[in-house]
C-alpha atoms as a PDB file:
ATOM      1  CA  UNK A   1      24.961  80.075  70.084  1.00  0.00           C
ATOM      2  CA  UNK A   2      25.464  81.205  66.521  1.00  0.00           C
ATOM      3  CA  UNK A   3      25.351  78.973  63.394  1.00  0.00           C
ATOM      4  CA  UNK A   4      28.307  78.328  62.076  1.00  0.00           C
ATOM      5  CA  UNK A   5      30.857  77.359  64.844  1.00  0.00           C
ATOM      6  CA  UNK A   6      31.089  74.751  68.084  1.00  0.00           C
ATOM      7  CA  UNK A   7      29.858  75.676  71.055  1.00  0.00           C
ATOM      8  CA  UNK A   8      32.294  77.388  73.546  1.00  0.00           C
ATOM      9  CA  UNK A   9      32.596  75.512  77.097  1.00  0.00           C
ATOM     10  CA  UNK A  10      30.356  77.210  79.006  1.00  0.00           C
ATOM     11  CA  UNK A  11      27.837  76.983  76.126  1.00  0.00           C
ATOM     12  CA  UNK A  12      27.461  73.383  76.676  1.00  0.00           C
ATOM     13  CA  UNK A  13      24.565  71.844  78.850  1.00  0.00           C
ATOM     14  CA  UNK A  14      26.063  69.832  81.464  1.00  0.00           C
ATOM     15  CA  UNK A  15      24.252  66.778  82.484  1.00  0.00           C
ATOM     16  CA  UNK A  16      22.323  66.778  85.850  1.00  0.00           C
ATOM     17  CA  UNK A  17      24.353  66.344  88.985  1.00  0.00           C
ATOM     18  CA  UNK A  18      27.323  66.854  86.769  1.00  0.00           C
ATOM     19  CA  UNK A  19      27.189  70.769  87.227  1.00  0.00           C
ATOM     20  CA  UNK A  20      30.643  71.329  89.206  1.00  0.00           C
ATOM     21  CA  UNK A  21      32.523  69.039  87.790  1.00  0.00           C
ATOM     22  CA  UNK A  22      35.460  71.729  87.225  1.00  0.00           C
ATOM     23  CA  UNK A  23      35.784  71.586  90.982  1.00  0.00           C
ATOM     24  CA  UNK A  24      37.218  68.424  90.589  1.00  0.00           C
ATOM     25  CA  UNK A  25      40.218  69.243  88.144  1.00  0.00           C
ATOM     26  CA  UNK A  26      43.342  71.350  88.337  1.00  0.00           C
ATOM     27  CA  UNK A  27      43.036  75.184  86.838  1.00  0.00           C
ATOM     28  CA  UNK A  28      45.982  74.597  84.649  1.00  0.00           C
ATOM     29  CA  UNK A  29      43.533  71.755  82.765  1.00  0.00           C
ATOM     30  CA  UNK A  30      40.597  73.548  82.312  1.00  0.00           C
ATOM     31  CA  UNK A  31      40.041  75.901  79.277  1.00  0.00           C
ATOM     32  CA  UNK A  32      40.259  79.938  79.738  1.00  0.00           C
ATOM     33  CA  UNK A  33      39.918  82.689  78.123  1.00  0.00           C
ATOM     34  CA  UNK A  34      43.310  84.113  79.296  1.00  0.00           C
ATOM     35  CA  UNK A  35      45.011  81.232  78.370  1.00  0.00           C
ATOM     36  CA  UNK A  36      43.794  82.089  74.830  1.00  0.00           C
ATOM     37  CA  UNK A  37      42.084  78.700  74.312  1.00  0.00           C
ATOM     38  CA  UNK A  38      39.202  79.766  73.038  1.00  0.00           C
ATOM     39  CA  UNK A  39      40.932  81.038  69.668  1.00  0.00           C
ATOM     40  CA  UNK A  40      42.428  77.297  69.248  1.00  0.00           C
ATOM     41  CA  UNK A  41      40.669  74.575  67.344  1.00  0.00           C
ATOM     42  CA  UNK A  42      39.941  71.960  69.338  1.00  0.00           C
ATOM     43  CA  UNK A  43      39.443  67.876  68.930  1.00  0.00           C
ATOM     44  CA  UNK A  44      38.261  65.210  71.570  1.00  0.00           C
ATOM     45  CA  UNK A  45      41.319  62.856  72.041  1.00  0.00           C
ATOM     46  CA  UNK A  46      38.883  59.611  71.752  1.00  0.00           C
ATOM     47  CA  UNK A  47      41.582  57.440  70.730  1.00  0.00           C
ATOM     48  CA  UNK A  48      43.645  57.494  73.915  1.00  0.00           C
ATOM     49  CA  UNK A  49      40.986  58.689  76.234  1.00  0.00           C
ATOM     50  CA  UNK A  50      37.268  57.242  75.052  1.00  0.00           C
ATOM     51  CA  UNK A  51      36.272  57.681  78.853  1.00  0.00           C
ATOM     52  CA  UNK A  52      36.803  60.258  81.617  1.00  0.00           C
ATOM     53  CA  UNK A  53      39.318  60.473  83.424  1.00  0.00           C
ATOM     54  CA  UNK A  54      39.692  61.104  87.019  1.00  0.00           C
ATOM     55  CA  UNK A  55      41.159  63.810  88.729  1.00  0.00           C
ATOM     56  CA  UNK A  56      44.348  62.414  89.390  1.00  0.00           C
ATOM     57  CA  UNK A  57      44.692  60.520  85.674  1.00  0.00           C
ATOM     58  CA  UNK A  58      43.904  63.909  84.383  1.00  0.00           C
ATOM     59  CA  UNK A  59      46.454  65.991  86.398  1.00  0.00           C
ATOM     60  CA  UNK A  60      49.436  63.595  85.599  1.00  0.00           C
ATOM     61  CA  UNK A  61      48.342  63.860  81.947  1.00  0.00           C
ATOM     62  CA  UNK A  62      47.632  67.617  82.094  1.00  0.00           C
ATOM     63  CA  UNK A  63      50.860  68.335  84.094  1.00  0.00           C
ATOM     64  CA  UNK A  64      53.589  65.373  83.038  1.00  0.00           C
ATOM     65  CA  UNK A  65      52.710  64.704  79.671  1.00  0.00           C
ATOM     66  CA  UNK A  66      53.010  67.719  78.211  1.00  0.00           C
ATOM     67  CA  UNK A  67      56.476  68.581  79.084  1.00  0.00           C
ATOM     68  CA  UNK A  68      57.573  65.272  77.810  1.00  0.00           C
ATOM     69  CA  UNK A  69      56.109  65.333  74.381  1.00  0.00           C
ATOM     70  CA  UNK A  70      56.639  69.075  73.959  1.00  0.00           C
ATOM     71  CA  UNK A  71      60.066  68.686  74.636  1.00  0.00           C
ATOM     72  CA  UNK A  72      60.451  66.244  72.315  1.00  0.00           C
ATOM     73  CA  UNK A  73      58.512  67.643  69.620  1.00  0.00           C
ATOM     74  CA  UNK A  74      59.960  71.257  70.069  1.00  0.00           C
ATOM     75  CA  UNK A  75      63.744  70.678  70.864  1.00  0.00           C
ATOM     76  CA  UNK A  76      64.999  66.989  70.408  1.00  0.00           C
ATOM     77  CA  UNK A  77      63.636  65.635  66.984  1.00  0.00           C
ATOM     78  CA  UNK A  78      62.594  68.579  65.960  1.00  0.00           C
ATOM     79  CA  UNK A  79      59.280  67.976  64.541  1.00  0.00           C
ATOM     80  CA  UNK A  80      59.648  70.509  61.656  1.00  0.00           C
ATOM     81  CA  UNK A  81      56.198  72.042  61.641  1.00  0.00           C
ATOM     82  CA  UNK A  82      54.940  71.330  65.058  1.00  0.00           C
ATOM     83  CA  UNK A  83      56.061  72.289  68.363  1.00  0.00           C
ATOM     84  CA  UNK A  84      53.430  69.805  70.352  1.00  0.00           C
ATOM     85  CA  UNK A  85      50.367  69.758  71.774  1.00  0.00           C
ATOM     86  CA  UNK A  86      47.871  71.253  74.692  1.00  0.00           C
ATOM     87  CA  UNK A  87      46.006  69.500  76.310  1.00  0.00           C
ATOM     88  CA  UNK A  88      42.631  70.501  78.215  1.00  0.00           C
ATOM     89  CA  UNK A  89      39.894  68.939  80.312  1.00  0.00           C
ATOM     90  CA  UNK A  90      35.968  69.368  79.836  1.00  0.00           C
ATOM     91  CA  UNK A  91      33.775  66.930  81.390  1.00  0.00           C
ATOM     92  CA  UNK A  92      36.479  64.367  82.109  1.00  0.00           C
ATOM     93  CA  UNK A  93      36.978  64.280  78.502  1.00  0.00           C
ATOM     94  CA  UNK A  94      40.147  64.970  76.661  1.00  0.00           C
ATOM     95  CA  UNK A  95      40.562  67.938  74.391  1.00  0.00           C
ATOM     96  CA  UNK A  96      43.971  68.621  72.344  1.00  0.00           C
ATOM     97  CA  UNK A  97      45.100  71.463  70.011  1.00  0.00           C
ATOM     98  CA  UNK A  98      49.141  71.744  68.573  1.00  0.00           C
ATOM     99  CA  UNK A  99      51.006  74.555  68.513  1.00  0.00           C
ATOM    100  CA  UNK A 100      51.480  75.314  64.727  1.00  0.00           C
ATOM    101  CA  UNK A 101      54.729  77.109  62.858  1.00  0.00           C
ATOM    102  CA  UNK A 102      53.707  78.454  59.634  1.00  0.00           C
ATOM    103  CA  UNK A 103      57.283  80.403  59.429  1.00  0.00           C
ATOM    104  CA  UNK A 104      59.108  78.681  56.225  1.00  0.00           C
ATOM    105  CA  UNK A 105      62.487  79.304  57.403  1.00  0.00           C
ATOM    106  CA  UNK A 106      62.058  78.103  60.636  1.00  0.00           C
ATOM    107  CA  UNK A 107      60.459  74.336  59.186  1.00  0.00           C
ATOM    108  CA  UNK A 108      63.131  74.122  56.773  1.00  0.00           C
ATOM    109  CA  UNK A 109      65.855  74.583  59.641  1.00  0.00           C
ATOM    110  CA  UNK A 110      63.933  72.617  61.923  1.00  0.00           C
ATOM    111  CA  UNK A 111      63.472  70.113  58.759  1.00  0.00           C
ATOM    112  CA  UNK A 112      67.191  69.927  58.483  1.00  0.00           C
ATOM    113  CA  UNK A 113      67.996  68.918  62.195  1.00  0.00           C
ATOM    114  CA  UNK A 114      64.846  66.322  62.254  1.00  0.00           C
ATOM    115  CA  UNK A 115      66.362  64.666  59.290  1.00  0.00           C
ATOM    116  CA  UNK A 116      69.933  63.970  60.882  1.00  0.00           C
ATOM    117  CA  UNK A 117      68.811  63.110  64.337  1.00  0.00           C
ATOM    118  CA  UNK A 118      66.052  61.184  62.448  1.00  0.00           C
ATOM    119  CA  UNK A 119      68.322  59.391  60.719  1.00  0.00           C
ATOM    120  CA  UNK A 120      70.684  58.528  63.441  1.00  0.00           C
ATOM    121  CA  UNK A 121      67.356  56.504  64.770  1.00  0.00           C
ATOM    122  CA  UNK A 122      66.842  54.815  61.711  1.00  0.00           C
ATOM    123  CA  UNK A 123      70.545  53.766  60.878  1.00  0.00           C
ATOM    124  CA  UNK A 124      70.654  52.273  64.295  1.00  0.00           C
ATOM    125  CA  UNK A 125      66.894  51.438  64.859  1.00  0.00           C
ATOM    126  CA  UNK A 126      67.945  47.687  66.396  1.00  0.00           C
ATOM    127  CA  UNK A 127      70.609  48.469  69.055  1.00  0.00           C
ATOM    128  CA  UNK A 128      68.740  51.485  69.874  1.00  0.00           C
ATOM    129  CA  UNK A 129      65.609  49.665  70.609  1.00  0.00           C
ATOM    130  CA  UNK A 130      67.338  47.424  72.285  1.00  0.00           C
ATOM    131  CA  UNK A 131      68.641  49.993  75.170  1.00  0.00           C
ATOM    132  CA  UNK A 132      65.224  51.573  75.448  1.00  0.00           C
ATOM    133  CA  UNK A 133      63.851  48.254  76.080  1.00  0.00           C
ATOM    134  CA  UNK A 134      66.479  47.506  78.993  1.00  0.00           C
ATOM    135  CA  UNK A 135      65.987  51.150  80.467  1.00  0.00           C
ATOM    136  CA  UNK A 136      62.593  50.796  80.238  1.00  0.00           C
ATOM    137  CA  UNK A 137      62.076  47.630  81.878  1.00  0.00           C
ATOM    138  CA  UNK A 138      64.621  49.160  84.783  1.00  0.00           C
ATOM    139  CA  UNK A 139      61.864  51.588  85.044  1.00  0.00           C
ATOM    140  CA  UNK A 140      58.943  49.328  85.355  1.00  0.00           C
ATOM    141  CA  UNK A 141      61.297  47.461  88.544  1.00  0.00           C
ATOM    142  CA  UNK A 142      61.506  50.917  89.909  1.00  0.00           C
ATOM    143  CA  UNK A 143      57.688  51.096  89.697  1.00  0.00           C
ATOM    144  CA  UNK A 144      57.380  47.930  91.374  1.00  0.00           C
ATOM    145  CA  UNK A 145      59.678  48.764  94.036  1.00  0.00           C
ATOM    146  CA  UNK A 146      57.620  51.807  95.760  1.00  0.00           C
ATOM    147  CA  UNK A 147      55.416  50.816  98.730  1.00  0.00           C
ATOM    148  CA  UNK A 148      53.274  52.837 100.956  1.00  0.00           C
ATOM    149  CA  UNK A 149      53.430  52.068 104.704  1.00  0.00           C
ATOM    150  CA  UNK A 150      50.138  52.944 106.412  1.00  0.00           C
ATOM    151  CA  UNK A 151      51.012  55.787 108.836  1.00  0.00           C
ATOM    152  CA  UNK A 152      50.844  54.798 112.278  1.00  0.00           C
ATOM    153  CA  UNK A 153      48.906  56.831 114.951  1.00  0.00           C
ATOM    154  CA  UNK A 154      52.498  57.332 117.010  1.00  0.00           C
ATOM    155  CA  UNK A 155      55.960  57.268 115.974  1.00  0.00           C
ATOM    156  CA  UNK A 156      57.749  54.214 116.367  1.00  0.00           C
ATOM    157  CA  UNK A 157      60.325  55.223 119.753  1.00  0.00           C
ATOM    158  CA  UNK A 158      63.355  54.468 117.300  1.00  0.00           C
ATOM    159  CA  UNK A 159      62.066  57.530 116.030  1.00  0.00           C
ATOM    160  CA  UNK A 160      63.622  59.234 118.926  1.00  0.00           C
ATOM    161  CA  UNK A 161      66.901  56.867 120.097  1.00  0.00           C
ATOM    162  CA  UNK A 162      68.313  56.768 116.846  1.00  0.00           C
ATOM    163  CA  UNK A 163      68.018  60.839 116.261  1.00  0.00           C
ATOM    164  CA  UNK A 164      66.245  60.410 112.985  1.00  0.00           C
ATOM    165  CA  UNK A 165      65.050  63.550 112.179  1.00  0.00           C
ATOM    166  CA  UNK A 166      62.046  62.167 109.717  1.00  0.00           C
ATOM    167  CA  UNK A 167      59.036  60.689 110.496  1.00  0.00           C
ATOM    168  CA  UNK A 168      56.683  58.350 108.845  1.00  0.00           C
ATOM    169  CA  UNK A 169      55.081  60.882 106.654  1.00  0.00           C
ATOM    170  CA  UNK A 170      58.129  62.019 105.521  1.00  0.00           C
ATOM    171  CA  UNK A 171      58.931  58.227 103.801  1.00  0.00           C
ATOM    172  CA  UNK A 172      55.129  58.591 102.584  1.00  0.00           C
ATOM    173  CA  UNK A 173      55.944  61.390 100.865  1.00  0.00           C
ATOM    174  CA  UNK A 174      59.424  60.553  99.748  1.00  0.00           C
ATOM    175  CA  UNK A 175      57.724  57.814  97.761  1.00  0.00           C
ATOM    176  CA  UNK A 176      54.766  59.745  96.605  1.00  0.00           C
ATOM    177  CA  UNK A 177      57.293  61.447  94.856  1.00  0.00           C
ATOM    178  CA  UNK A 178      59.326  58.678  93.493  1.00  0.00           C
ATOM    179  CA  UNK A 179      56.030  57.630  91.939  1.00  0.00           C
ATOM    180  CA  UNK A 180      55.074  60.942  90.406  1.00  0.00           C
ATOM    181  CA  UNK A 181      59.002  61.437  88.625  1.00  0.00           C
ATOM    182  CA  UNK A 182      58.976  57.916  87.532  1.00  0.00           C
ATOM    183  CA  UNK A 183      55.427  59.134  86.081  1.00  0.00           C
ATOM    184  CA  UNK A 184      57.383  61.560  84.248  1.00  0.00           C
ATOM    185  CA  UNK A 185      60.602  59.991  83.152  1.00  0.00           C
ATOM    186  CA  UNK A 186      57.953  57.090  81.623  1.00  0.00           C
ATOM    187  CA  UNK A 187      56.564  59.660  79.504  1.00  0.00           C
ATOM    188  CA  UNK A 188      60.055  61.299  78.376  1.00  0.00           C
ATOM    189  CA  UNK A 189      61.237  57.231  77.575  1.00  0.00           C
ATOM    190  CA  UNK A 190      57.216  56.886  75.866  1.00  0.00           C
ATOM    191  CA  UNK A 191      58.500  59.701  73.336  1.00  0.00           C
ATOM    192  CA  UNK A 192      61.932  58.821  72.706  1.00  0.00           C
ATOM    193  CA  UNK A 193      60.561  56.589  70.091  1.00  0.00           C
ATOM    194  CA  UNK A 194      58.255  58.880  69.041  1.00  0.00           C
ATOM    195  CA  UNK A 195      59.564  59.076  65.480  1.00  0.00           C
ATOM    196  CA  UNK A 196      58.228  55.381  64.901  1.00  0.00           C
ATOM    197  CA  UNK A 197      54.976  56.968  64.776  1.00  0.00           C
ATOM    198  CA  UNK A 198      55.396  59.953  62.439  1.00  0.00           C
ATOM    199  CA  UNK A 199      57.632  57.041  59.920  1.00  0.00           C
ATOM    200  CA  UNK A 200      54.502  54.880  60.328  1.00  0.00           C
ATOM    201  CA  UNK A 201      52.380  57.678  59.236  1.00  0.00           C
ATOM    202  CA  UNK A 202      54.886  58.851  56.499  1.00  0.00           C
ATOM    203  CA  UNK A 203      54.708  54.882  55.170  1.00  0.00           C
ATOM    204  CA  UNK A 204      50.973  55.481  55.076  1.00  0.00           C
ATOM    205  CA  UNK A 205      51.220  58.759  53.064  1.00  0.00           C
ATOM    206  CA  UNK A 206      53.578  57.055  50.309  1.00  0.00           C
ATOM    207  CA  UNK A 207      51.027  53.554  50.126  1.00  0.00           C
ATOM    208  CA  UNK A 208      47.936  55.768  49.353  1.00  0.00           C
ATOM    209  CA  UNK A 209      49.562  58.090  47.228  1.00  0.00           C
ATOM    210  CA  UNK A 210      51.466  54.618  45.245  1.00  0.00           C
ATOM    211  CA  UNK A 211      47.851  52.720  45.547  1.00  0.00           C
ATOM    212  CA  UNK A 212      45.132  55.188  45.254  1.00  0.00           C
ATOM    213  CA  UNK A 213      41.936  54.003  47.553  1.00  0.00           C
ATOM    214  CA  UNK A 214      43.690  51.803  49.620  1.00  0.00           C
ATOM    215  CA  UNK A 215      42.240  51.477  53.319  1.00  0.00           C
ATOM    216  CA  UNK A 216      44.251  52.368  56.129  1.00  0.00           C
ATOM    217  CA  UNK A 217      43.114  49.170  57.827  1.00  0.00           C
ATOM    218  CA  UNK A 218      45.721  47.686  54.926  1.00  0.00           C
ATOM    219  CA  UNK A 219      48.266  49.900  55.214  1.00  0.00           C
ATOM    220  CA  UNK A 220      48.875  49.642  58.618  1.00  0.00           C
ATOM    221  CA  UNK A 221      48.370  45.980  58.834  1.00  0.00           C
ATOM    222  CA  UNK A 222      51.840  45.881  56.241  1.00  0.00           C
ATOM    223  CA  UNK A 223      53.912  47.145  60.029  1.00  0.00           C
ATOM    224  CA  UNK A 224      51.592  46.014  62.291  1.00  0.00           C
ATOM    225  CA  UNK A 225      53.911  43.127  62.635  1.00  0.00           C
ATOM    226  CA  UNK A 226      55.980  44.202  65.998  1.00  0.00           C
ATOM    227  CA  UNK A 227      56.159  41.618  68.541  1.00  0.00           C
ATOM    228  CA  UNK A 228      56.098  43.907  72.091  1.00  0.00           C
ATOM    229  CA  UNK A 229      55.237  42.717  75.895  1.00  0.00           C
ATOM    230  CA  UNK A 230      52.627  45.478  75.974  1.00  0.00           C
ATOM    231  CA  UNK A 231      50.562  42.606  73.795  1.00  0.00           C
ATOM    232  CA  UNK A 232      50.853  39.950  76.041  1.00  0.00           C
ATOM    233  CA  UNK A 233      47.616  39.951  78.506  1.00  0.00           C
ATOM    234  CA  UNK A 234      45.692  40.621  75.028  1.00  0.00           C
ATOM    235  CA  UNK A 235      47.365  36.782  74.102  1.00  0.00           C
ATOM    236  CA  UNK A 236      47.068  35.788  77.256  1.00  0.00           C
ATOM    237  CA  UNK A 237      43.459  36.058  77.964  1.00  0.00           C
ATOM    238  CA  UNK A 238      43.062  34.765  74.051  1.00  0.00           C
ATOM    239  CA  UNK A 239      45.014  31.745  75.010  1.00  0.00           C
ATOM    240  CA  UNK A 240      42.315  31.277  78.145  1.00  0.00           C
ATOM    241  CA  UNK A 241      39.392  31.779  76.285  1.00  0.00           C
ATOM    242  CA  UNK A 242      40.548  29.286  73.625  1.00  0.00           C
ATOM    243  CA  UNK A 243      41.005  26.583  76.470  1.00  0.00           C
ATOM    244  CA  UNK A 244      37.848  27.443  77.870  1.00  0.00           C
ATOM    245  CA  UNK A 245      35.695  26.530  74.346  1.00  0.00           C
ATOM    246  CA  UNK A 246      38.249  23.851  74.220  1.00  0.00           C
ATOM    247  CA  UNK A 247      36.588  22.240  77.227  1.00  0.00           C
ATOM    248  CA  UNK A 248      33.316  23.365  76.802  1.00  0.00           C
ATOM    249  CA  UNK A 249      33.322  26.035  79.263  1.00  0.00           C
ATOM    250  CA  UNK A 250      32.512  29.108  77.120  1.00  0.00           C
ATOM    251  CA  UNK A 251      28.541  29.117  77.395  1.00  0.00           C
ATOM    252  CA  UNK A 252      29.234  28.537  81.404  1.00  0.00           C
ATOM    253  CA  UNK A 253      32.016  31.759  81.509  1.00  0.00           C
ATOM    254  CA  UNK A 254      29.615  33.816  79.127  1.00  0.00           C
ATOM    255  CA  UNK A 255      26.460  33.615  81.894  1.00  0.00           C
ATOM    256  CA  UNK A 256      28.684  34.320  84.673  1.00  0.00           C
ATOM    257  CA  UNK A 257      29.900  37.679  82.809  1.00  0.00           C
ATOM    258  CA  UNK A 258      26.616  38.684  81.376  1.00  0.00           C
ATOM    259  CA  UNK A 259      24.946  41.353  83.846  1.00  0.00           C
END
């Protein structure tokens, strides 16, 4: 490999019995040369993904996410110098790179409509939260509401007298994908609030240039003050370990855990 650069994919030495691990993946996640990847810069997404994913957690992220985010980025907000990122798959791992615009005219139109539709979001941050919540929460029931039947080895003989037309692995289907379009409308409702993010990171931005040398861990403890459900088995399990030093379980819990 020459000095100076990261290795390309097939560059890297894959660990023992981990050799055909591609096999396991969809094309459309993998990096190629035709898909022009290898003139990208690339960064391990280690934040969201610090282990490998399966097959199956890669493909909905590989095939789903993207169109959510990118739609978001590119048409709704718009993000003025960003039109969202790709996402690719080595090892299990991760890997994103954005899709740059580095025309001026196009930011500062792009600039223009973020700000408005931004500010529509701000102005109204409350109600608007609000709805998304409810929505949201609709969502999760819809979740909860799909069940797999275990396919019998005959058709049930209603099958037949009632003139059905469908059979078992039809419904299996049907809710196979129910689950994979809830997938994706999660991920469209996941980036409707987007903009809290880049605002976050825009607070951040002002604080260290105001406050020279201030850590982010300080910063973004100022906002870190949101009270959400997606919190509550952290509290939860916090509340049960303080009961269980309370009564003088903790050393007993600790050497069942311990390997």
């Amino acid at each position: 490999m020459p000095e100076g650069r990261f290795p390309l994919p097939e560059e890297v030495q894959i660990p023992k019995g981990a050799e055909n691990w591609p096999s396991l993946y969809a094309y459309l996640g993998l990096f190629s040369r035709q898909k022009g990847d290898y003139e990208r810069f690339w960064f391990q997404d280690n934040l969201h993904f610090p282990l490998p994913l399966t097959p199956f957690e890669a493909d909905i992220l590989t095939q789903y996410h993207p169109a959510a985010i990118g739609g978001f980025n590119a048409r709704v907000w718009p993000i003025p110098a960003s039109l969202g990122p790709f996402y690719r798959v080595f090892g299990g791992y991760i890997y994103i790179s954005s899709e740059n615009i580095t025309d001026e005219e196009e930011v500062k139109t792009r600039a223009e409509m973020f700000k408005k539709r931004a500010g529509f979001y701000f102005e109204n941050w409350e109600s608007l939260l609000e709805k998304w919540r409810k929505k949201t929460f609709a969502m999760i029931d819809e979740f909860r509401s799909i069940h797999f039947e275990p396919l019998p080895e005959f058709e049930p003989e209603e099958t037949v007298t009632t003139e059905r037309g469908l059979t078992a692995g039809y419904d299996l289907i049907a809710e196979y994908d129910k689950l994979m379009l809830l997938w994706e409308k999660s991920w469209y409702y996941h980036f409707e609030m987007f903009i809290a993010y880049g605002t976050a990171l825009a607070f951040a931005d002002v604080m260290q240039s105001l406050f020279p040398g201030i850590r982010n861990k300080t910063v973004f403890a100022m906002i870190a003050g949101i009270k959400s459900p997606l919190w509550e088995p952290d509290e939860k399990l916090k509340d049960l370990a303080r009961s269980a030093v309370k009564r003088g379980l903790g050393d007993l819990i600790a050497k069942r855990l311990s390997p």
